[in-house]
C-alpha atoms as a PDB file:
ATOM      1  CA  UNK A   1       0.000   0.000   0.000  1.00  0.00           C
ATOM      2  CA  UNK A   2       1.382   2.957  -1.046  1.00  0.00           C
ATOM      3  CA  UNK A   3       2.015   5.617   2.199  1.00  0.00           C
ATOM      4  CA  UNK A   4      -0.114   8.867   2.324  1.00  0.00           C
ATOM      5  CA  UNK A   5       2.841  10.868   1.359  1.00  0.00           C
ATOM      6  CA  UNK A   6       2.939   9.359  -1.735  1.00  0.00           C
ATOM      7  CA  UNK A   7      -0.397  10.103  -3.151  1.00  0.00           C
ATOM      8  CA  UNK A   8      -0.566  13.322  -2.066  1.00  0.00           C
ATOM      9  CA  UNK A   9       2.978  13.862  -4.375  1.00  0.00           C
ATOM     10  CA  UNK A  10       1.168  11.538  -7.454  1.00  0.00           C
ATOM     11  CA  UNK A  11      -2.367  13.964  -7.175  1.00  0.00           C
ATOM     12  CA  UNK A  12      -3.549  14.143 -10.666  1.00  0.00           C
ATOM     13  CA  UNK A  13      -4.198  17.180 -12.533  1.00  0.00           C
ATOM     14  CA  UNK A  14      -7.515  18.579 -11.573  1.00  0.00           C
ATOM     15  CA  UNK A  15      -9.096  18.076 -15.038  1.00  0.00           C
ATOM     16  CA  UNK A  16      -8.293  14.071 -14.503  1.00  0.00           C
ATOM     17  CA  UNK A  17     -10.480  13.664 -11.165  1.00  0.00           C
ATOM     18  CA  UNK A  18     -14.075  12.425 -11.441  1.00  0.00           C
ATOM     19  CA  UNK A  19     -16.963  10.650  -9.647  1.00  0.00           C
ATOM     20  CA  UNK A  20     -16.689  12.035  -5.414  1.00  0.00           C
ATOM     21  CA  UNK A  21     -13.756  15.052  -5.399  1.00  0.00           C
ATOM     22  CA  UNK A  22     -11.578  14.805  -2.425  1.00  0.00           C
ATOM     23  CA  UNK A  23     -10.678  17.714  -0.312  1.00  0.00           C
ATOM     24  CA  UNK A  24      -8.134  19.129  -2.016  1.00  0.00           C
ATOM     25  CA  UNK A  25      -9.707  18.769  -5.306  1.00  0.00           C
ATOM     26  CA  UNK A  26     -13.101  20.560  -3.867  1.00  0.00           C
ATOM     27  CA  UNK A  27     -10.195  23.401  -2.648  1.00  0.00           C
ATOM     28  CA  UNK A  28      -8.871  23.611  -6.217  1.00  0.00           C
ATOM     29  CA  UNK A  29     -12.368  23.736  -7.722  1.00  0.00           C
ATOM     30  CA  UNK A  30     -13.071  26.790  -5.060  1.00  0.00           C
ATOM     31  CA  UNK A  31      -9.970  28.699  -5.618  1.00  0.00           C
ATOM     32  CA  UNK A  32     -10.451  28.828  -9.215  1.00  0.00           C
ATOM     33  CA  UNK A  33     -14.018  29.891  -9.066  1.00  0.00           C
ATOM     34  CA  UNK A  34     -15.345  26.807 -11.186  1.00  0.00           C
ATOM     35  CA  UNK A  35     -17.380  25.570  -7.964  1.00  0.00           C
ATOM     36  CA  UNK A  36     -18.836  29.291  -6.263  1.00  0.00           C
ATOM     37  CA  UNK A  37     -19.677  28.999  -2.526  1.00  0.00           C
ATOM     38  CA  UNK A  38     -19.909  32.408  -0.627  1.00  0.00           C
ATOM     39  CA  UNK A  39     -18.975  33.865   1.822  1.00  0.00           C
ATOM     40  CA  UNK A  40     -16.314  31.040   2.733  1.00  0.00           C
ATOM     41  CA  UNK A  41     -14.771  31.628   6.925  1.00  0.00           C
ATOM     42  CA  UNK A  42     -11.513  32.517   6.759  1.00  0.00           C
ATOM     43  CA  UNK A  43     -10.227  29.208   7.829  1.00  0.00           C
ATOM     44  CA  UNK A  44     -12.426  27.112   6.022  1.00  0.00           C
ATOM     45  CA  UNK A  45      -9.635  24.967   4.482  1.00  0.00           C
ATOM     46  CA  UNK A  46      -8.638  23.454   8.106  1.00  0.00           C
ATOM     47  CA  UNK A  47     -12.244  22.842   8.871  1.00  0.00           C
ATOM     48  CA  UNK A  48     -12.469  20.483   5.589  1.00  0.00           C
ATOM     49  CA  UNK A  49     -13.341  17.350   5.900  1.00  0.00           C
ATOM     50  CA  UNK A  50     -12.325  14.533   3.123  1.00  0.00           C
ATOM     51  CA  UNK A  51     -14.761  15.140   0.741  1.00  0.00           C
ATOM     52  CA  UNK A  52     -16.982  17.826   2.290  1.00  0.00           C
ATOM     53  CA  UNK A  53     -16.996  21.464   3.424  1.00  0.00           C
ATOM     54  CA  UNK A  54     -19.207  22.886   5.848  1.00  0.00           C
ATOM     55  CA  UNK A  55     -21.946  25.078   5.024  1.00  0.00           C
ATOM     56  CA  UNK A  56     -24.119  26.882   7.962  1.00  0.00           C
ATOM     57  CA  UNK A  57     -27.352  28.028   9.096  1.00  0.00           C
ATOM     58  CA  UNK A  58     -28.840  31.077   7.688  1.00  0.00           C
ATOM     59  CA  UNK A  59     -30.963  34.040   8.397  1.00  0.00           C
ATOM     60  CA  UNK A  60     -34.103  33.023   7.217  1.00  0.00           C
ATOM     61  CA  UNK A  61     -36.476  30.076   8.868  1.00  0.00           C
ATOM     62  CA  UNK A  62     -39.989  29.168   7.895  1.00  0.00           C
ATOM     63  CA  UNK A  63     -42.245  27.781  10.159  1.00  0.00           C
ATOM     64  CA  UNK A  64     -44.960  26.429   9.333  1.00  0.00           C
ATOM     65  CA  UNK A  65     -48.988  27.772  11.147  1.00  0.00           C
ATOM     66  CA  UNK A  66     -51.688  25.848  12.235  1.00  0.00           C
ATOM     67  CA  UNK A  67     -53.627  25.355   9.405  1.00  0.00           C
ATOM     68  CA  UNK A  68     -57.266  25.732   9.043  1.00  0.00           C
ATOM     69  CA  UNK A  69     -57.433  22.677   6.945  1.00  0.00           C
ATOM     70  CA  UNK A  70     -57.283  19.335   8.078  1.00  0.00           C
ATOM     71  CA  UNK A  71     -54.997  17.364   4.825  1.00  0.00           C
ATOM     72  CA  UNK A  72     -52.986  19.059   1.877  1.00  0.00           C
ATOM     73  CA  UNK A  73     -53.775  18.428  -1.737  1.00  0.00           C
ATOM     74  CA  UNK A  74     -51.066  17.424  -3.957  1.00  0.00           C
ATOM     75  CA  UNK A  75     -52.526  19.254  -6.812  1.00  0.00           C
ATOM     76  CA  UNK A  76     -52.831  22.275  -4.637  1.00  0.00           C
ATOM     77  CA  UNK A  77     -50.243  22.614  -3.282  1.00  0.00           C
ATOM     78  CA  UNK A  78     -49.337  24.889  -0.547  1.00  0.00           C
ATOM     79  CA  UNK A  79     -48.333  28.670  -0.567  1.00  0.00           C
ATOM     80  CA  UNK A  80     -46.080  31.428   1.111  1.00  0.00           C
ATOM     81  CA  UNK A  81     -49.001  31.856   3.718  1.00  0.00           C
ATOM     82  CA  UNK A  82     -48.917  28.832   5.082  1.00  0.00           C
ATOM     83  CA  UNK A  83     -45.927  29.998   6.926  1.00  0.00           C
ATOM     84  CA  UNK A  84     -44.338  32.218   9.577  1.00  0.00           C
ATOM     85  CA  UNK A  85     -41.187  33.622   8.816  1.00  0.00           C
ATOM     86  CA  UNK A  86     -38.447  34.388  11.157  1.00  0.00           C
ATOM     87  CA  UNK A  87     -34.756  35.644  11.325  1.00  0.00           C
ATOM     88  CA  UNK A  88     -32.142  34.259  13.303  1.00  0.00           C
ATOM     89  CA  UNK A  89     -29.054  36.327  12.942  1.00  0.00           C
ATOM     90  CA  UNK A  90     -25.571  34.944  14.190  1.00  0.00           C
ATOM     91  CA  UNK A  91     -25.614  33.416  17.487  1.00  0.00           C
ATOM     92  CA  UNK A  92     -29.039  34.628  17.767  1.00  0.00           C
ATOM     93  CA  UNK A  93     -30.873  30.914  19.318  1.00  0.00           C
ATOM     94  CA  UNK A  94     -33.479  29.063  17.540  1.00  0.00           C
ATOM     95  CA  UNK A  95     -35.462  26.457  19.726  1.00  0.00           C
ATOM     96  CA  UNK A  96     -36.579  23.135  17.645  1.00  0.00           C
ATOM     97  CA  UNK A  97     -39.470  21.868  19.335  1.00  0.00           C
ATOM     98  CA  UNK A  98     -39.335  17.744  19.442  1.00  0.00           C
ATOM     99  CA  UNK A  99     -41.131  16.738  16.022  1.00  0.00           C
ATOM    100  CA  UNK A 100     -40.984  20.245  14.557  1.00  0.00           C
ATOM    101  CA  UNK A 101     -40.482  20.720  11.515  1.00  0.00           C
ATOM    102  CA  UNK A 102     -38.788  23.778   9.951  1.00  0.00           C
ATOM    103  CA  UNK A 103     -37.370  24.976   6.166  1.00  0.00           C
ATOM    104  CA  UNK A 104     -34.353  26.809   6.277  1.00  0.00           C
ATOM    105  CA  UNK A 105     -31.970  27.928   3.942  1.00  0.00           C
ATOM    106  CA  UNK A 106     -27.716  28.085   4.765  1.00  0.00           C
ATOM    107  CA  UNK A 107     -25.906  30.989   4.792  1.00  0.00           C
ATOM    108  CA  UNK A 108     -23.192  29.918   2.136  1.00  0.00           C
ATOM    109  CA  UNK A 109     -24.425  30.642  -1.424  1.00  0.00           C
ATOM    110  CA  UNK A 110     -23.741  27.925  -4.202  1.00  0.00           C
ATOM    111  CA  UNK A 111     -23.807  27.204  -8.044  1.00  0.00           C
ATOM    112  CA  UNK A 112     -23.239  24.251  -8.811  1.00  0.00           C
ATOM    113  CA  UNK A 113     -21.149  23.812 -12.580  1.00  0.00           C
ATOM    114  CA  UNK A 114     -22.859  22.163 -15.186  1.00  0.00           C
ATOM    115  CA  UNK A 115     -20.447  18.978 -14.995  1.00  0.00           C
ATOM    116  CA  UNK A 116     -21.166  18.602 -11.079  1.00  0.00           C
ATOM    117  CA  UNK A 117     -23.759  17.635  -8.870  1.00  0.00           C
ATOM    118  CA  UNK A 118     -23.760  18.112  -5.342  1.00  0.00           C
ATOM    119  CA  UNK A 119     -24.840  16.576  -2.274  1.00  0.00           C
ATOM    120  CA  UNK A 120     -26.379  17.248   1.107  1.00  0.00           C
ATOM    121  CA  UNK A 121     -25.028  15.299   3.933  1.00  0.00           C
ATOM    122  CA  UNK A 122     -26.177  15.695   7.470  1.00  0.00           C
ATOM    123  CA  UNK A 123     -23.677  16.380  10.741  1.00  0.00           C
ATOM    124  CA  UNK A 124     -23.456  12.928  12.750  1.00  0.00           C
ATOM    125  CA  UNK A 125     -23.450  15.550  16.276  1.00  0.00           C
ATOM    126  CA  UNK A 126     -27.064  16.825  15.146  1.00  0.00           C
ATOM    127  CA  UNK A 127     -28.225  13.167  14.143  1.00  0.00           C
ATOM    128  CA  UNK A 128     -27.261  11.704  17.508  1.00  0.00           C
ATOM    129  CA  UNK A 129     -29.248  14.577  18.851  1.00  0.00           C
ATOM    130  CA  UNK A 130     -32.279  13.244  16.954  1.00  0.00           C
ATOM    131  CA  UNK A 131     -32.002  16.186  14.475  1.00  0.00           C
ATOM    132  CA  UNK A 132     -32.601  15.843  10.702  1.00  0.00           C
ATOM    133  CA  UNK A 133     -31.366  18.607   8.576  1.00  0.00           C
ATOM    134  CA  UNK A 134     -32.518  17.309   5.116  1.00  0.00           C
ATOM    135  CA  UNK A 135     -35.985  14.823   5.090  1.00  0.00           C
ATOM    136  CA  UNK A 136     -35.062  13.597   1.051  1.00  0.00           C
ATOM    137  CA  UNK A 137     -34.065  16.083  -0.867  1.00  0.00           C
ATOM    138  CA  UNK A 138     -30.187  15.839  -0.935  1.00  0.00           C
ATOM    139  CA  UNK A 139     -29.040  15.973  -4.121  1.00  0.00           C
ATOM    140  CA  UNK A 140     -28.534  19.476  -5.742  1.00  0.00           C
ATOM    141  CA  UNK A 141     -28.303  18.832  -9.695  1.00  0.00           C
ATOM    142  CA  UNK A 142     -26.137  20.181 -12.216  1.00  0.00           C
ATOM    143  CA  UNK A 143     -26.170  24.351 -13.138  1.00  0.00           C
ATOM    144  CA  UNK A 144     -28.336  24.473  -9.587  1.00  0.00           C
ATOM    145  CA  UNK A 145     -28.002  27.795  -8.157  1.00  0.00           C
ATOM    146  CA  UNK A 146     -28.559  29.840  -4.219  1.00  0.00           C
ATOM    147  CA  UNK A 147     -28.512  29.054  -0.849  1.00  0.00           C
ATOM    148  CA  UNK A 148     -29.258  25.271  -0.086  1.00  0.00           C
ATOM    149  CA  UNK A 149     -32.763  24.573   1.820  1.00  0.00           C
ATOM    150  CA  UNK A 150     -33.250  22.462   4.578  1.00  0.00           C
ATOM    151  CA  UNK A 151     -35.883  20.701   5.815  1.00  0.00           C
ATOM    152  CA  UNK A 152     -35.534  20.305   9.259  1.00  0.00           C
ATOM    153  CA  UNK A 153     -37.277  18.104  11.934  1.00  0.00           C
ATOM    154  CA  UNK A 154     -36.363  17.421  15.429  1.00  0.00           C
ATOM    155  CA  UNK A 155     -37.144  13.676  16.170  1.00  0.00           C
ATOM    156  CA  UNK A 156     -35.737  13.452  19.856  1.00  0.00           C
ATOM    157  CA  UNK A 157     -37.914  14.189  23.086  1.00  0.00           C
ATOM    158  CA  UNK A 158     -36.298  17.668  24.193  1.00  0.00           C
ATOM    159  CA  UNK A 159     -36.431  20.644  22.678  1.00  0.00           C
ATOM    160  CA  UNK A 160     -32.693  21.432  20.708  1.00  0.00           C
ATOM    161  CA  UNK A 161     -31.610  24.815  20.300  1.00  0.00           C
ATOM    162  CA  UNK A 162     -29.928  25.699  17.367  1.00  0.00           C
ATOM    163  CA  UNK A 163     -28.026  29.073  16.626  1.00  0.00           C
ATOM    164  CA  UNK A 164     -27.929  31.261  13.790  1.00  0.00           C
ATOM    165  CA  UNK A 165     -24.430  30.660  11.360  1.00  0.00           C
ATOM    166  CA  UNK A 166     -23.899  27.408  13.405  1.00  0.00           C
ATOM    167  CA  UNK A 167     -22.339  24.254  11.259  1.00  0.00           C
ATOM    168  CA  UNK A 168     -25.963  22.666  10.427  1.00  0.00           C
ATOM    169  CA  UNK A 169     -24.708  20.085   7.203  1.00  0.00           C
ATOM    170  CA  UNK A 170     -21.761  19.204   4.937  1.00  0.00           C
ATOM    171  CA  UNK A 171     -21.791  18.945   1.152  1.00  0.00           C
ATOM    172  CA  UNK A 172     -19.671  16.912  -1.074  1.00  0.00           C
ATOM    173  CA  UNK A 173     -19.199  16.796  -4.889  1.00  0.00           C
ATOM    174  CA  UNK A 174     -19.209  14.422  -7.610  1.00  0.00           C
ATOM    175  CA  UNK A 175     -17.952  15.569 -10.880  1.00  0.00           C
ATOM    176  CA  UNK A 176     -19.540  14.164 -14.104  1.00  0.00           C
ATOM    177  CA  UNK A 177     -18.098  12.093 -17.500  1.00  0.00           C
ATOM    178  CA  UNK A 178     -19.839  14.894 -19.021  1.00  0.00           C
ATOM    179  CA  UNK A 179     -22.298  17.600 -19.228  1.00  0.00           C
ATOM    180  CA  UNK A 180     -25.825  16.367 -18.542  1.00  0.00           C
ATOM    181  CA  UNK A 181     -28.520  17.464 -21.984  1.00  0.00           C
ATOM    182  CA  UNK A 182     -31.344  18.792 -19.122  1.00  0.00           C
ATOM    183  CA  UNK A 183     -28.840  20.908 -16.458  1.00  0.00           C
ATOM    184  CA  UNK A 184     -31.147  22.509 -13.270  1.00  0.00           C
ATOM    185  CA  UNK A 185     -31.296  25.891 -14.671  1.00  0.00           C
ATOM    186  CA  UNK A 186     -33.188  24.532 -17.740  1.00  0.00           C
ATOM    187  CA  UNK A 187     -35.332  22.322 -16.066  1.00  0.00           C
ATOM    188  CA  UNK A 188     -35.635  23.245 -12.548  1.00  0.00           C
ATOM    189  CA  UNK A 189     -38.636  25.151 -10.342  1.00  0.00           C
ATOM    190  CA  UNK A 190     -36.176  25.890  -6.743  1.00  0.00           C
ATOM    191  CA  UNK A 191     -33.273  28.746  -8.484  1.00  0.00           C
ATOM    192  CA  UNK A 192     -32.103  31.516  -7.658  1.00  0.00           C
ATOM    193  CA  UNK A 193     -34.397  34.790  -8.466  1.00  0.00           C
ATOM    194  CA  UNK A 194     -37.211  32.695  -7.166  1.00  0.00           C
ATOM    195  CA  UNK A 195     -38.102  33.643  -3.974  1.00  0.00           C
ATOM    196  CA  UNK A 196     -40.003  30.743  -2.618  1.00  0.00           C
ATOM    197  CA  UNK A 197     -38.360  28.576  -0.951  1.00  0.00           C
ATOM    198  CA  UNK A 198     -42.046  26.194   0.459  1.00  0.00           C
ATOM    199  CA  UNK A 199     -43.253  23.595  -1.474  1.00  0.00           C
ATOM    200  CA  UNK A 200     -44.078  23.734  -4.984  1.00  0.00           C
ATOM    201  CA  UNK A 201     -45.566  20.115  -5.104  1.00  0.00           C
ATOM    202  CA  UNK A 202     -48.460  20.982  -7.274  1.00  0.00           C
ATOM    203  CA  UNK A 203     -45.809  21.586 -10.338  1.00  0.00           C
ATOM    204  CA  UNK A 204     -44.685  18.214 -10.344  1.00  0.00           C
ATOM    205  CA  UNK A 205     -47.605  16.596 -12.133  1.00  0.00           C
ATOM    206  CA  UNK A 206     -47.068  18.701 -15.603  1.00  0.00           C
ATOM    207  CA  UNK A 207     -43.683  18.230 -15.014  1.00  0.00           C
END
């Protein structure tokens, strides 16, 4: 087996590495502006981990009301209404009630390049606190672009409390054989420009 030392000295060229990028290939891809995450901590290259970086928890939260009715209609959908919106600024606490559930978007920015595709992975410390960041939806597809949203839910007993800009999931990156024909900003409903960030469920039938 060859020693660490030794691959890091053999590292292909960046334009060789496909399928999950390791850290210092999702570095490269920063640095050069080909993957665009903003704003990035100032030592957010220590707090890499071997395929992921850190993104954090935003400003703004939606919660959803009490509704007046009793079931939701696929075909209807839901809309901004439905929903109380709150800011948590830095530090600022957030209390997750046990089996809340919350949207949420991270603070980092992100476009994705049309040869990538990234991927939402929750933090292992929030899980074994009975804290899911992201209920399905973590893949973010190629040309996808804005801040990542969460859907939250705390499934333990006690009430967590969660602050604003504090680590909430890690992404990692897969890079492509080649450019897919239908990239997210052709095909997609969730991009940036478009301020909702609730459900659009009643899309997907004519989809």
């Amino acid at each position: 087996m060859a020693r660490a030392v030794d691959r890091v000295e053999h590292r292909p060229a960046i334009e060789e590495v496909f399928g999950t990028l390791p850290d210092w290939a999702i570095v490269q891809y920063i640095k050069m502006r080909w993957l665009d995450i903003k704003p990035l901590a100032s030592d957010w290259e220590r707090k890499m981990g071997p395929v992921t970086i850190d993104f954090h928890l935003g400003v703004k939260i939606l919660v959803p009301k009490e509704a007046s009715y009793k079931f939701v209609d696929v075909r209807l959908g839901v809309n901004g209404g439905d929903y109380a919106e709150m800011k948590v600024e830095k530090d600022q606490p957030f209390i997750l009630q046990p089996d809340q559930f919350i949207i949420a978007e991270t603070e980092e920015y992100m476009k994705v390049p049309e040869d990538m595709l990234a991927r939402l992975e929750g933090k292992s410390s929030l899980a074994r606190l009975g804290i899911v960041v992201h209920l399905t939806a973590g893949r973010f597809d190629p040309g996808w672009e804005g801040n990542p949203v969460l859907e939250l839910k705390n499934n333990a007993h006690l009430p967590v409390i969660l602050y604003g800009n504090w680590p909430i999931c890690a992404f990692s990156f897969e890079r492509l054989m080649a450019v897919p024909e239908r990239t997210y900003q052709r095909t997609g409903r969730y991009i940036k420009g478009r301020k909702s960030v609730h459900s659009l469920v009643h899309k997907d039938e004519g989809k």
